[in-house]
Protein backbone atom coordinates (compact mmCIF):
# COMPACT_ATOMS: atom_id res chain seq x y z
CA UNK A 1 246.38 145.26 -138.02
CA UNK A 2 245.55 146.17 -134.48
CA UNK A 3 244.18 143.04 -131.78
CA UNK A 4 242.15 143.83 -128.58
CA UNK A 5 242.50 141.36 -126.28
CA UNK A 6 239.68 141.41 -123.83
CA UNK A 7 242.25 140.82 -120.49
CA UNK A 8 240.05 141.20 -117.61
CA UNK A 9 239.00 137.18 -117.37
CA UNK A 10 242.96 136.76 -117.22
CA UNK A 11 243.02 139.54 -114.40
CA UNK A 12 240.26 137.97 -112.60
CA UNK A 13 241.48 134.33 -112.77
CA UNK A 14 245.40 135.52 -111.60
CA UNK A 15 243.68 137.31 -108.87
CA UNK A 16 241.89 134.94 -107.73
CA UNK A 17 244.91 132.40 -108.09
CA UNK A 18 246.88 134.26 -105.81
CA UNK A 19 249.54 135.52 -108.47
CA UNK A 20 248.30 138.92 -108.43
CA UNK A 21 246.38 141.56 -105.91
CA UNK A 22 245.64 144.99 -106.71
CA UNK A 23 247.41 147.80 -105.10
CA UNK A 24 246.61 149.45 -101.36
CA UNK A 25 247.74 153.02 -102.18
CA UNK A 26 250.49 155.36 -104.24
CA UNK A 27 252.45 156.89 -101.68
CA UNK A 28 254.58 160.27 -102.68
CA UNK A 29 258.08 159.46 -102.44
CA UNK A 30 259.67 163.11 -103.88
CA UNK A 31 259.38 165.95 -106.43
CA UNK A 32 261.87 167.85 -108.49
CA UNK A 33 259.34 170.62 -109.00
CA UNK A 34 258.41 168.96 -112.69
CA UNK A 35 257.57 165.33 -111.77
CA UNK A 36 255.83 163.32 -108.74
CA UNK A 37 258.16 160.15 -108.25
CA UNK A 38 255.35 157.45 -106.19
CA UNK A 39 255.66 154.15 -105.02
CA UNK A 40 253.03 151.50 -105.03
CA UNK A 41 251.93 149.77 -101.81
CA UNK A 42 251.17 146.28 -102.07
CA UNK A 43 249.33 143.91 -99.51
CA UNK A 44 251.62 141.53 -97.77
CA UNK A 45 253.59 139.08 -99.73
CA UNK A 46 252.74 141.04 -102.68
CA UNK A 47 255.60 143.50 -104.38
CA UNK A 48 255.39 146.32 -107.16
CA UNK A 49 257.54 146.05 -110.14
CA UNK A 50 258.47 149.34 -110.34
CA UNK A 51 257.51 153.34 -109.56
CA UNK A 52 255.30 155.92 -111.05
CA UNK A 53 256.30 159.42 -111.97
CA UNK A 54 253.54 162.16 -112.71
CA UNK A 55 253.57 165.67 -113.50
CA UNK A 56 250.54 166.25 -111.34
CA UNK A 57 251.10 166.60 -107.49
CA UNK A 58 247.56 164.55 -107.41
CA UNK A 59 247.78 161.07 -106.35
CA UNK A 60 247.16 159.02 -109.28
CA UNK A 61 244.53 155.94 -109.69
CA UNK A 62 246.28 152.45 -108.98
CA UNK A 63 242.86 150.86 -110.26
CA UNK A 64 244.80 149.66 -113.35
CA UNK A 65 247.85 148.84 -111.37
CA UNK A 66 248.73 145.32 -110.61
CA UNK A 67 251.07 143.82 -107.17
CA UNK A 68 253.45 140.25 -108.26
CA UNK A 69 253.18 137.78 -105.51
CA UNK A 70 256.21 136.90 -104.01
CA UNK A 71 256.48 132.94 -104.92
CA UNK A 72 256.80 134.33 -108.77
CA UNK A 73 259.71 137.23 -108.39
CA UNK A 74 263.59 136.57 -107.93
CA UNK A 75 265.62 139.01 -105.84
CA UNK A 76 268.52 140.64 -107.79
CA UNK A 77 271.16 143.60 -107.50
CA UNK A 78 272.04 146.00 -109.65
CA UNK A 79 273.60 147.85 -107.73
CA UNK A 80 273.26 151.53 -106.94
CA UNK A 81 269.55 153.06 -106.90
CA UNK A 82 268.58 156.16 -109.23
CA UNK A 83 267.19 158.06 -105.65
């Protein structure tokens, strides 16, 4: 059995709570010549929980794309970075 939750009251409500802000822009970071590695720019005080990779050099939509607000994240280290 499949559910469809209708989320975009949630979205609207965290939005407008502060929790969550939609993304400025997707900024190229590299290529490998098979994938488009991008990172997600976020308004002040806001972070992105992680990259995009593409296999198109075209800049993809971050209309669906969410930024955390700092108060709700926790710095941590794991240690060394992939790139």
């Amino acid at each position: 059995m499949n559910f469809v939750v209708n989320a975009r009251p949630y979205l609207y409500r965290a939005i407008e709570g502060g929790g969550i802000a939609l993304p400025d822009d997707a900024i190229l970071l590299t290529n490998d010549g098979v994938n488009y590695y991008w990172s997600i720019e976020c308004p002040q005080d806001y972070y992105s929980l992680g990259d995009i990779v593409t296999a198109s050099p075209v800049k993809p939509n971050v209309d669906r794309l969410v930024c955390v607000n700092k108060l709700f994240l926790v710095r941590a280290n794991y240690g060394k970075t992939v790139w």
